[in-house]
C-alpha atoms as a PDB file:
ATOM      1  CA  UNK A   1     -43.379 311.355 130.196  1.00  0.00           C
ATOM      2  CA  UNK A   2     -40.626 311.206 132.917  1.00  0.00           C
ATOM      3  CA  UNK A   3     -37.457 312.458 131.257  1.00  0.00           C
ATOM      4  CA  UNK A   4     -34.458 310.477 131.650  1.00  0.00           C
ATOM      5  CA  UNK A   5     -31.728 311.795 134.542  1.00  0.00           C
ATOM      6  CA  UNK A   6     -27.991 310.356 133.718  1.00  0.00           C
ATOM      7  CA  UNK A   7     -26.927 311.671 137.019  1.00  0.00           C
ATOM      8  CA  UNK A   8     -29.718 309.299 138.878  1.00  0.00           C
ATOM      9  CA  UNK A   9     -27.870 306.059 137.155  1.00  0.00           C
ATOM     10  CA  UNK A  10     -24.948 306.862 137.961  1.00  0.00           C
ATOM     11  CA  UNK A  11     -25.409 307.643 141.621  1.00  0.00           C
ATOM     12  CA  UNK A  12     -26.830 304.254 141.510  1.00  0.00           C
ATOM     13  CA  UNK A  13     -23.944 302.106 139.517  1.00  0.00           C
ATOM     14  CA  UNK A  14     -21.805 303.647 142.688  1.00  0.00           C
ATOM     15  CA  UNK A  15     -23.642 302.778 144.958  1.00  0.00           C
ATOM     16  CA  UNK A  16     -24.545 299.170 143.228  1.00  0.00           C
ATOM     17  CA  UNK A  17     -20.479 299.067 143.212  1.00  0.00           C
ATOM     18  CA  UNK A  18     -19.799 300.112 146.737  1.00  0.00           C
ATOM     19  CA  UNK A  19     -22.088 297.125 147.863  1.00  0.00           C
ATOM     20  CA  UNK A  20     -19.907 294.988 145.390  1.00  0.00           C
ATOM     21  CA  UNK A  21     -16.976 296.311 146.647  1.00  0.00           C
ATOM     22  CA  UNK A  22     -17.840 295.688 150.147  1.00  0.00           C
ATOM     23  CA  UNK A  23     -18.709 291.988 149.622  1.00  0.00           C
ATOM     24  CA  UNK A  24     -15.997 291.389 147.951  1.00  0.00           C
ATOM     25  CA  UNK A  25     -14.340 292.947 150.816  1.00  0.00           C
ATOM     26  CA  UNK A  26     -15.871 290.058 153.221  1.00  0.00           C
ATOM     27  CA  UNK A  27     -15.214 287.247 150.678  1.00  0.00           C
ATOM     28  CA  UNK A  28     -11.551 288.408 150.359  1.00  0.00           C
ATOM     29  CA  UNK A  29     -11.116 288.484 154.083  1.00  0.00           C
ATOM     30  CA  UNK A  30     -11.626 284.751 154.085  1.00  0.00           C
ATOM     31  CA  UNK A  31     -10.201 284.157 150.858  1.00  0.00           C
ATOM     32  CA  UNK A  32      -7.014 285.755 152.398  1.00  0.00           C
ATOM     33  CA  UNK A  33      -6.502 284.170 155.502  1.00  0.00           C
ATOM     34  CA  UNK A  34      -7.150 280.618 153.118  1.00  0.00           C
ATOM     35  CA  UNK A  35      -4.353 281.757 150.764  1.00  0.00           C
ATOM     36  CA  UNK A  36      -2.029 282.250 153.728  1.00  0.00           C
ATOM     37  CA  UNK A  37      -2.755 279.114 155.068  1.00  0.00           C
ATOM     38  CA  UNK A  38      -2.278 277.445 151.575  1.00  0.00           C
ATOM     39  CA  UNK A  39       1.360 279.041 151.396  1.00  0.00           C
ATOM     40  CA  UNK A  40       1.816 277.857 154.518  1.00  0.00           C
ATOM     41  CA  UNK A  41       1.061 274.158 153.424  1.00  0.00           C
ATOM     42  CA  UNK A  42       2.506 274.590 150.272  1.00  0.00           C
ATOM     43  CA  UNK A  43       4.308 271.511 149.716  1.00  0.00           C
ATOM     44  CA  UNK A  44       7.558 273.432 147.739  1.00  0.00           C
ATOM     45  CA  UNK A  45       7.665 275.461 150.517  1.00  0.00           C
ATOM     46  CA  UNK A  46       7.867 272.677 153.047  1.00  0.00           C
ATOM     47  CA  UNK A  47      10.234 270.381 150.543  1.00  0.00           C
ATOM     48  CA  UNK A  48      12.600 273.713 150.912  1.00  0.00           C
ATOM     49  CA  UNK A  49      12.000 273.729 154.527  1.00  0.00           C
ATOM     50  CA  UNK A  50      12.697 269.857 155.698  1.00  0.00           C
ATOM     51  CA  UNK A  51      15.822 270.216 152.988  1.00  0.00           C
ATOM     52  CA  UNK A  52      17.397 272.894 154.936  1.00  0.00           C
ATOM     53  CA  UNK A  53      16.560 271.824 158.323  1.00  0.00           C
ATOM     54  CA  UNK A  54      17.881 268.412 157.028  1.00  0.00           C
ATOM     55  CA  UNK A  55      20.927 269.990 155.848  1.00  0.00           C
ATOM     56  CA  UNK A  56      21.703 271.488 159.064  1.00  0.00           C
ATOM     57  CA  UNK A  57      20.935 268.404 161.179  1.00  0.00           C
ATOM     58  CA  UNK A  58      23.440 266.810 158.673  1.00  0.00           C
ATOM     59  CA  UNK A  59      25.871 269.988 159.447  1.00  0.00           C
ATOM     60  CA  UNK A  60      25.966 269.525 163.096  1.00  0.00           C
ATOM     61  CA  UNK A  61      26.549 265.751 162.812  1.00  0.00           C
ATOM     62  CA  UNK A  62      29.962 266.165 160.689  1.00  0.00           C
ATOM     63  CA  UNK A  63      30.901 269.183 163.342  1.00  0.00           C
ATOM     64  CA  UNK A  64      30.135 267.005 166.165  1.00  0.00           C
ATOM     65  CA  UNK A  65      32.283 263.237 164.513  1.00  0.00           C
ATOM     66  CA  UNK A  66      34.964 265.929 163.746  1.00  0.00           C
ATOM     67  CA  UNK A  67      35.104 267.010 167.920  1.00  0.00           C
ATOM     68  CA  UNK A  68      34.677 263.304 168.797  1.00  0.00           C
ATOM     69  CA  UNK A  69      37.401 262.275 165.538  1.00  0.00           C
ATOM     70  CA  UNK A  70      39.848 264.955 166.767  1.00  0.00           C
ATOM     71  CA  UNK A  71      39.322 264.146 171.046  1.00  0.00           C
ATOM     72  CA  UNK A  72      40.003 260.451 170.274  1.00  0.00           C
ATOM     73  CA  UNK A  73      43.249 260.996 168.334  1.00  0.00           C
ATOM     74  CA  UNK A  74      44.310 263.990 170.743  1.00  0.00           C
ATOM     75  CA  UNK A  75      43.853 260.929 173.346  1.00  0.00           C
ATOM     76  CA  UNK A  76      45.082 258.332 171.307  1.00  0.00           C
ATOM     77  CA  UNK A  77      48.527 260.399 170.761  1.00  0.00           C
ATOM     78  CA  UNK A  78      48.668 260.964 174.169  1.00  0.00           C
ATOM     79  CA  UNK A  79      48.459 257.585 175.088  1.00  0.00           C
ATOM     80  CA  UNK A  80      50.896 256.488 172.568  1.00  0.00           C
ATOM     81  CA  UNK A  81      53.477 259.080 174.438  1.00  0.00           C
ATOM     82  CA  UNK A  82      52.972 257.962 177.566  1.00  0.00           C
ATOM     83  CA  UNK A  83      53.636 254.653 176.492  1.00  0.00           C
ATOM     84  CA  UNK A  84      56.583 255.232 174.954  1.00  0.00           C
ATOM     85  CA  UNK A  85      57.821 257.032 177.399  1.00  0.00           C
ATOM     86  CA  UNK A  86      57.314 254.167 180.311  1.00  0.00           C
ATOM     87  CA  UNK A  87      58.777 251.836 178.350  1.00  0.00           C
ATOM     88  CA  UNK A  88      61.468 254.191 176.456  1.00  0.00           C
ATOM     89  CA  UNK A  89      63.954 252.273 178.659  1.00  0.00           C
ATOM     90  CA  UNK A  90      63.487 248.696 177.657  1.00  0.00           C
ATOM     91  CA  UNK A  91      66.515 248.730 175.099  1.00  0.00           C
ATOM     92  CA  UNK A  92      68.923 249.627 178.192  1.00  0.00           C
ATOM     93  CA  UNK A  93      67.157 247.335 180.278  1.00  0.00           C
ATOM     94  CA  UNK A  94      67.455 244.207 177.878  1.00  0.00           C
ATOM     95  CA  UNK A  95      70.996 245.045 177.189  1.00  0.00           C
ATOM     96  CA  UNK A  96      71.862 245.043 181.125  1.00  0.00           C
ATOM     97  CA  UNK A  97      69.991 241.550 181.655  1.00  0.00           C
ATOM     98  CA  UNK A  98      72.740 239.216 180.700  1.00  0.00           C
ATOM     99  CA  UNK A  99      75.256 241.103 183.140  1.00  0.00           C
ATOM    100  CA  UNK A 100      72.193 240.437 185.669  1.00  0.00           C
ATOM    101  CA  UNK A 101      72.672 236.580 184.803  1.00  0.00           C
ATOM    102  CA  UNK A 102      76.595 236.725 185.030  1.00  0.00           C
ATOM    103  CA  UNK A 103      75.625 238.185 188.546  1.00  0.00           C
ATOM    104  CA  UNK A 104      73.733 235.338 189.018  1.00  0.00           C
ATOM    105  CA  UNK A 105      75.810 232.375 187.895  1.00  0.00           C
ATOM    106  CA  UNK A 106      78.660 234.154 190.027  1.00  0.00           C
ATOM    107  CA  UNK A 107      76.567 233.754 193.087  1.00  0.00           C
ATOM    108  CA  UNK A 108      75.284 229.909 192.463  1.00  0.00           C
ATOM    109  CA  UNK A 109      79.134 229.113 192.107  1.00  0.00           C
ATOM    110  CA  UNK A 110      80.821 230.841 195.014  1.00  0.00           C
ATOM    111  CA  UNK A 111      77.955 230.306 197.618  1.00  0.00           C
ATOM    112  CA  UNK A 112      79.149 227.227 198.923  1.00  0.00           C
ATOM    113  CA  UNK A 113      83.460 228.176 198.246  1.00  0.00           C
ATOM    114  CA  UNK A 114      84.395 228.928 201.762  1.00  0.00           C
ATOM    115  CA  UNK A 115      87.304 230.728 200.146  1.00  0.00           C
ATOM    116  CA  UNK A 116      84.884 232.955 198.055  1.00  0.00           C
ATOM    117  CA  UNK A 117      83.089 234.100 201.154  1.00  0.00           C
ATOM    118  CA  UNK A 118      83.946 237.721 200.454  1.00  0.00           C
ATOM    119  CA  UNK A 119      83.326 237.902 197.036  1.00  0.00           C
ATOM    120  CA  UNK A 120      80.061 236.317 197.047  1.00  0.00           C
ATOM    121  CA  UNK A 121      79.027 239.220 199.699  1.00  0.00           C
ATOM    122  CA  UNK A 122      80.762 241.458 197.310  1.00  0.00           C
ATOM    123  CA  UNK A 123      79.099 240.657 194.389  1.00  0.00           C
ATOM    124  CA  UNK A 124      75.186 239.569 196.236  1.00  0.00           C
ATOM    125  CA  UNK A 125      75.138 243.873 197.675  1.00  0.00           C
ATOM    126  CA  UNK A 126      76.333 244.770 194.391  1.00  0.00           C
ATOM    127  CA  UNK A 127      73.277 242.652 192.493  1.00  0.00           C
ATOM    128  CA  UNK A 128      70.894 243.441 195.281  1.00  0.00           C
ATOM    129  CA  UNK A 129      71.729 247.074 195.007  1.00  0.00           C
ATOM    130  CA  UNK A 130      71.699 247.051 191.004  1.00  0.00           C
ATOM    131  CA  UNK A 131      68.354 245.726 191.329  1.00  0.00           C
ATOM    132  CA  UNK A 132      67.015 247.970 193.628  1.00  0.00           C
ATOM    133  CA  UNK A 133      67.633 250.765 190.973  1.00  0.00           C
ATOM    134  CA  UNK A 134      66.161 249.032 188.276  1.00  0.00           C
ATOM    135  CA  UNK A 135      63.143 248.537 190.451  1.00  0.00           C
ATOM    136  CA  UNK A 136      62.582 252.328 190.695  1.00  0.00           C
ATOM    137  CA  UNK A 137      62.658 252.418 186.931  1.00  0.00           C
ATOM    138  CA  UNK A 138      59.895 249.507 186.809  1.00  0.00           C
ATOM    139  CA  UNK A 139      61.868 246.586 186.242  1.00  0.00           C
ATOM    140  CA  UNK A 140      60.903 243.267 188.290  1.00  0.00           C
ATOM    141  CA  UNK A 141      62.440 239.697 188.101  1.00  0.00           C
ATOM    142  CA  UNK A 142      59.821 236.878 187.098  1.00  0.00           C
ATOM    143  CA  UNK A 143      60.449 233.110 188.152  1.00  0.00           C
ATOM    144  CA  UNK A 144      61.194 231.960 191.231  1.00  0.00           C
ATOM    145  CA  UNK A 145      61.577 228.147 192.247  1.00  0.00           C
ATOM    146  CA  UNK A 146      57.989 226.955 193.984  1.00  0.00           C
ATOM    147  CA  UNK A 147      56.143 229.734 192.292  1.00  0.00           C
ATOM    148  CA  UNK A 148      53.156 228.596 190.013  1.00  0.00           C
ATOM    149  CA  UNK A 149      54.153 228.014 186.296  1.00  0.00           C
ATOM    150  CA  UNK A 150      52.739 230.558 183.850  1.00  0.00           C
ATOM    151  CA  UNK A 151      53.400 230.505 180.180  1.00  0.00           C
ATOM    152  CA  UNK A 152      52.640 234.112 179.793  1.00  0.00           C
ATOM    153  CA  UNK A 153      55.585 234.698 182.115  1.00  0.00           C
ATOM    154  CA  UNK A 154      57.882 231.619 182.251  1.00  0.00           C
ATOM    155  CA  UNK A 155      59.096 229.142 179.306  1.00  0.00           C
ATOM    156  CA  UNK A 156      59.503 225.425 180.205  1.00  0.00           C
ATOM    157  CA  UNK A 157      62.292 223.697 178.957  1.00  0.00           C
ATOM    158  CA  UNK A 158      61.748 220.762 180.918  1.00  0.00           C
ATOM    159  CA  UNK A 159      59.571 218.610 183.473  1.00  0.00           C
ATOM    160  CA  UNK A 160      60.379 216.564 186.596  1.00  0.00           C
ATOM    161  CA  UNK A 161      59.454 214.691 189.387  1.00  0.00           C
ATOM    162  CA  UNK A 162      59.890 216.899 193.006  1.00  0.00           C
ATOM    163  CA  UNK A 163      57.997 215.761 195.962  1.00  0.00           C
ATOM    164  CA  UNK A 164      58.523 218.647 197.966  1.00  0.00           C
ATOM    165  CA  UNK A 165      56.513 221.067 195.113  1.00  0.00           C
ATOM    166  CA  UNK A 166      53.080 221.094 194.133  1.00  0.00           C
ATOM    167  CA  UNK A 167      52.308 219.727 190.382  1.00  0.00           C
ATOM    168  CA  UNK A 168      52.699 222.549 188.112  1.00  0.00           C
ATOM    169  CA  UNK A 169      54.926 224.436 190.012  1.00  0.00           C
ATOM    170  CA  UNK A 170      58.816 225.369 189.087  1.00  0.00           C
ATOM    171  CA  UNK A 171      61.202 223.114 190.021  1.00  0.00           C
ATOM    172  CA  UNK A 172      64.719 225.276 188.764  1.00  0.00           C
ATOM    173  CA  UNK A 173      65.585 228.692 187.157  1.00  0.00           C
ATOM    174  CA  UNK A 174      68.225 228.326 184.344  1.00  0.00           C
ATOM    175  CA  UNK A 175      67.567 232.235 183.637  1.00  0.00           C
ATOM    176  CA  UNK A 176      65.121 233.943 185.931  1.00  0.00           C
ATOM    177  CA  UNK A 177      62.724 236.310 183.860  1.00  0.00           C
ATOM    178  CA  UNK A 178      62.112 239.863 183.809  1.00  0.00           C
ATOM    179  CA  UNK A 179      59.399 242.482 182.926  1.00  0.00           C
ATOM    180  CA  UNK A 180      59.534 246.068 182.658  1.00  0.00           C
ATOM    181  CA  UNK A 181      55.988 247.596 184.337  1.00  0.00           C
ATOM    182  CA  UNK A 182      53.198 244.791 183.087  1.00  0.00           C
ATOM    183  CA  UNK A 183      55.418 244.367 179.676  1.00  0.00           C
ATOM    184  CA  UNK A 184      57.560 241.204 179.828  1.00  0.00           C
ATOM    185  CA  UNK A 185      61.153 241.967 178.790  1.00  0.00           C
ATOM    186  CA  UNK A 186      62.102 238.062 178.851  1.00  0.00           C
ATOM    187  CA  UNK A 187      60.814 235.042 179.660  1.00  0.00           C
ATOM    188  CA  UNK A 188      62.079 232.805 183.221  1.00  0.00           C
ATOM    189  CA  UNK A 189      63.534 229.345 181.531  1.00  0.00           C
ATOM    190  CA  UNK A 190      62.065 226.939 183.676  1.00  0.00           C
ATOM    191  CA  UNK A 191      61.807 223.289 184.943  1.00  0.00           C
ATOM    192  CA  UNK A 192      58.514 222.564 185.802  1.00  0.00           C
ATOM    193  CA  UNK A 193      57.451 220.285 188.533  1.00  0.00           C
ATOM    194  CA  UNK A 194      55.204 217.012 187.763  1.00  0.00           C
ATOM    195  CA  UNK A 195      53.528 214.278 190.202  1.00  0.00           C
END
């Protein structure tokens, strides 16, 4: 009888387990690469992902309304400056319009006084240059007689017949207008012309 060699089955359990080992080896290889794909896909994973990506999209849209927000008021400000400061001188201006009118009525009254010659030349350089000055600083006189009637510009306080004037047209300036740059200060008061 063969007697029994516990060195024999052992040398073959290892090598029985190498060849284990080894295929194991192989399987894991695939079974590895799968598992890092699977992490890859793992649905927490990409829930964390689009959250934070989301986040930061969301981020950059508050930084960028807070540029736009802050540009539009820097020009909004700067607009509102510039505005007041082309028309900071409409209180002075609407103050010296009735002296403008005395002008005026002092004209219409002495034009035809042969003894007023000199003061109405007096008084029409005097307007003339006044005016000039307040042209500089943007002011312009609105309403003229034949000029088209405009109710943005002019205020009728009556009508009447004129064949010499187109319909619609002004007739006679009780107090000529006046605007500061494209802001109207005061209406003209107005007759208007009808056929």
């Amino acid at each position: 009888m063969k007697k029994h060699n516990p060195y024999e089955d052992t040398s073959k359990n290892f090598e029985q387990a190498d060849k284990n080992i080894s295929e194991a080896e192989m399987e894991s290889e695939g079974g590895e690469d799968a598992q890092i794909d699977d992490m890859a896909m793992c649905p927490r994973c990409e829930r964390t992902e689009t959250a934070a990506v989301r986040m930061m999209a969301e981020a950059e849209d508050l930084r960028l309304r807070a540029l736009a927000e802050a540009d539009n008021l820097r020009k909004r400000m700067q607009r509102e400056k510039d505005e007041a400061i082309r028309y900071s001188a409409s209180a002075v201006l609407s103050d010296i319009l009735p002296a403008l009118d005395n002008l005026d009525l002092a004209l219409e009254h002495a034009k035809d006084n042969d003894a007023c010659k000199n003061f109405f030349v007096g008084v029409d350089m005097t307007k003339k240059l006044l005016l000039e000055s307040l042209k500089k600083h943007g002011l312009e006189p609105v309403g003229a007689v034949g000029e088209e009637f405009d109710p943005a510009l002019h205020e009728a306080l009556s009508m009447m017949e004129n064949p010499d004037l187109p319909n619609g047209a002004i007739c006679t300036v009780f107090t000529r207008g006046y605007k500061l740059h494209d802001r109207l200060l005061r209406p003209a008061k107005v007759v208007v012309c009808k056929k």
